[in-house]
Each structure stands twice: as structure tokens, then as C-alpha cells.
C-alpha atoms as a PDB file:
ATOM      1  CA  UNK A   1      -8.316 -10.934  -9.661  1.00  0.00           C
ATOM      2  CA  UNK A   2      -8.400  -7.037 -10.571  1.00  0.00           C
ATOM      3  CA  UNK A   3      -5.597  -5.288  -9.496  1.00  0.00           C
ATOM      4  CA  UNK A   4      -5.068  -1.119  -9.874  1.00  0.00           C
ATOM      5  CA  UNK A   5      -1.830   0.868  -9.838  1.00  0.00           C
ATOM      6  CA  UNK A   6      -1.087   3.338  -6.957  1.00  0.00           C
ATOM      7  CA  UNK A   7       1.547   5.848  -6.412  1.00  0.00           C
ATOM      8  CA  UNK A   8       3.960   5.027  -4.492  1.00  0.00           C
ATOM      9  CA  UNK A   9       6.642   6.938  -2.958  1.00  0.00           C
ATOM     10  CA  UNK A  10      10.194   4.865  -1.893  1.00  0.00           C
ATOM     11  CA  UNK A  11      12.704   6.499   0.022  1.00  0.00           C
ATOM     12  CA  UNK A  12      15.775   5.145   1.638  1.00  0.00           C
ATOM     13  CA  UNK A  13      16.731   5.286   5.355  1.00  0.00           C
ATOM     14  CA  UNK A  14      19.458   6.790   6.727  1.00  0.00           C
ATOM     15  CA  UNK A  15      19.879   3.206   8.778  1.00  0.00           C
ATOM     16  CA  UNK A  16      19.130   1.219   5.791  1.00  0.00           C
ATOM     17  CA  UNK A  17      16.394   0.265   3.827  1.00  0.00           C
ATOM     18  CA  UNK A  18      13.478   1.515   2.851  1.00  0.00           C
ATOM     19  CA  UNK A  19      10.183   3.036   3.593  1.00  0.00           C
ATOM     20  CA  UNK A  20       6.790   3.591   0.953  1.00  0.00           C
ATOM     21  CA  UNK A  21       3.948   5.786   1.565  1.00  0.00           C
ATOM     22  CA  UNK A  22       0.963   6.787  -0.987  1.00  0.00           C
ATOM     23  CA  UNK A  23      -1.188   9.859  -1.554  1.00  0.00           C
ATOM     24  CA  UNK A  24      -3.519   7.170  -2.756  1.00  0.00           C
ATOM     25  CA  UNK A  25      -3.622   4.702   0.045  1.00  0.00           C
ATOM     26  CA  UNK A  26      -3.547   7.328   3.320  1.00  0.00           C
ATOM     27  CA  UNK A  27      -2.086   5.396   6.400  1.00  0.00           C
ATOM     28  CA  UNK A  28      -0.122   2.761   4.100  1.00  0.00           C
ATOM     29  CA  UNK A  29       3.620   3.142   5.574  1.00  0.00           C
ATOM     30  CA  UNK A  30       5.657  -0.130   3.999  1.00  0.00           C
ATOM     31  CA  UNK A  31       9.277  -0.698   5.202  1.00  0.00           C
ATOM     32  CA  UNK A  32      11.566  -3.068   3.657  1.00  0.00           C
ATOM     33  CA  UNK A  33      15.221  -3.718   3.713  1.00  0.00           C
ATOM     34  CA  UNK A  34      15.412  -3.324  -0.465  1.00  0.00           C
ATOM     35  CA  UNK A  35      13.228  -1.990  -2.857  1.00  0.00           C
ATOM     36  CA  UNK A  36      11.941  -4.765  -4.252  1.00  0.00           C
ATOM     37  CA  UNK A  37      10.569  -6.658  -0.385  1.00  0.00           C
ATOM     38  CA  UNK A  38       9.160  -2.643   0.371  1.00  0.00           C
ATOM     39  CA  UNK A  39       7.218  -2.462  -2.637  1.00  0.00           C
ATOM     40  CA  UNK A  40       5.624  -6.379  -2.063  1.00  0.00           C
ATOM     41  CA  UNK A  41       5.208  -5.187   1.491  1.00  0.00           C
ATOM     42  CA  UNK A  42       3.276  -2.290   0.102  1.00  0.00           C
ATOM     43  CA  UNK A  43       1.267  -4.067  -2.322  1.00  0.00           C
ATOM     44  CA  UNK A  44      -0.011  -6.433   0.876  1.00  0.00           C
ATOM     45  CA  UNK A  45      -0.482  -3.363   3.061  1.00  0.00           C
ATOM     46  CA  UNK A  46      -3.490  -1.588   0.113  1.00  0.00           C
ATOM     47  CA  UNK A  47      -4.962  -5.196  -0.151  1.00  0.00           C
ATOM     48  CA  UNK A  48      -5.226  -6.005   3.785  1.00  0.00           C
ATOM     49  CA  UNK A  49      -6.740  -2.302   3.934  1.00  0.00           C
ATOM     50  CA  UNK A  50      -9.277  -2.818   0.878  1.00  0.00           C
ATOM     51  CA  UNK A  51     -10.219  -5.818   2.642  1.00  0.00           C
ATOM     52  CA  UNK A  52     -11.026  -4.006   5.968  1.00  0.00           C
ATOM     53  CA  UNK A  53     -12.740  -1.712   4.615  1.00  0.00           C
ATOM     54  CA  UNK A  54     -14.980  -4.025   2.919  1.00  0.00           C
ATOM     55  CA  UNK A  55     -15.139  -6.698   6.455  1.00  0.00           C
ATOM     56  CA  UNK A  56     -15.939  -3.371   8.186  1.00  0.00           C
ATOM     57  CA  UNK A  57     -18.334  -1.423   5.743  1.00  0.00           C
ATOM     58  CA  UNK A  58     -16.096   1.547   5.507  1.00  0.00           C
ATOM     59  CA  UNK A  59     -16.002   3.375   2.535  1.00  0.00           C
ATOM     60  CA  UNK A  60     -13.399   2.349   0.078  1.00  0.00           C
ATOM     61  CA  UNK A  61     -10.926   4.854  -1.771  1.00  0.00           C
ATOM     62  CA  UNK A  62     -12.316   5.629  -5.380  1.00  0.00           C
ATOM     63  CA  UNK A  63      -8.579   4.600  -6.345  1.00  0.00           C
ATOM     64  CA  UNK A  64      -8.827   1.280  -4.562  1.00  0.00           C
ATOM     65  CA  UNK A  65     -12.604   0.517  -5.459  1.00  0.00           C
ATOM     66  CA  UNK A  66     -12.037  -2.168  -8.387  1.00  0.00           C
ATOM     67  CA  UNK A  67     -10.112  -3.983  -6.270  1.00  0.00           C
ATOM     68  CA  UNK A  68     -12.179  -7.856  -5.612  1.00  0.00           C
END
């Protein structure tokens, strides 16, 4: 399986936890209650929208596009 790094920006909550976003992935918002579960949450997130993309024929990101 190919994978591909993306940036991700982590920033904690004022009510605890955390929240991701990317400039590469627009519309991935991950929230987690540490670091670690937000980032795996994110990591899900840019594979379930790769895959829609492809189930739906929508163009996919040039910094997604070696993904399987």
C-alpha cells in the first residue's frame, strides 16, 4: 500500500484535546482527545476521502493522487 505525507496542523482545545486540519486535504477536520488518537483519526479521515473521490469520480488532490 502507498502511503504520502501531508501537513498537518494540531492544535489543542481550550476544553481538551485536540483538533487537525490540512492545507493539503481541504475539509479534513480530525479531533482527538491526545495527539497521538487525532493524528490516526486524521490519517483515516485523507484515506476515507481519497476513497470517495475515487467511488465518486471526483478529481483527486495532486498531493493525495499516489494513494491505492
Amino acid at each position: 500500500m502507498s502511503e504520502v505525507t501531508i501537513q498537518l496542523h494540531v492544535e489543542p482545545l481550550e476544553e481538551g484535546g485536540y483538533v487537525a486540519t490540512s492545507p493539503d486535504v481541504p475539509g479534513l477536520v480530525a479531533q482527538g482527545r491526545s495527539m497521538t488518537e487525532t493524528v490516526e483519526i486524521a490519517q483515516g479521515l485523507a484515506r476515507k476521502i481519497v476513497e470517495s473521490c475515487i467511488e465518486h469520480g471526483d478529481p483527486i488532490l495532486p498531493t493525495l493522487a499516489i494513494f491505492p
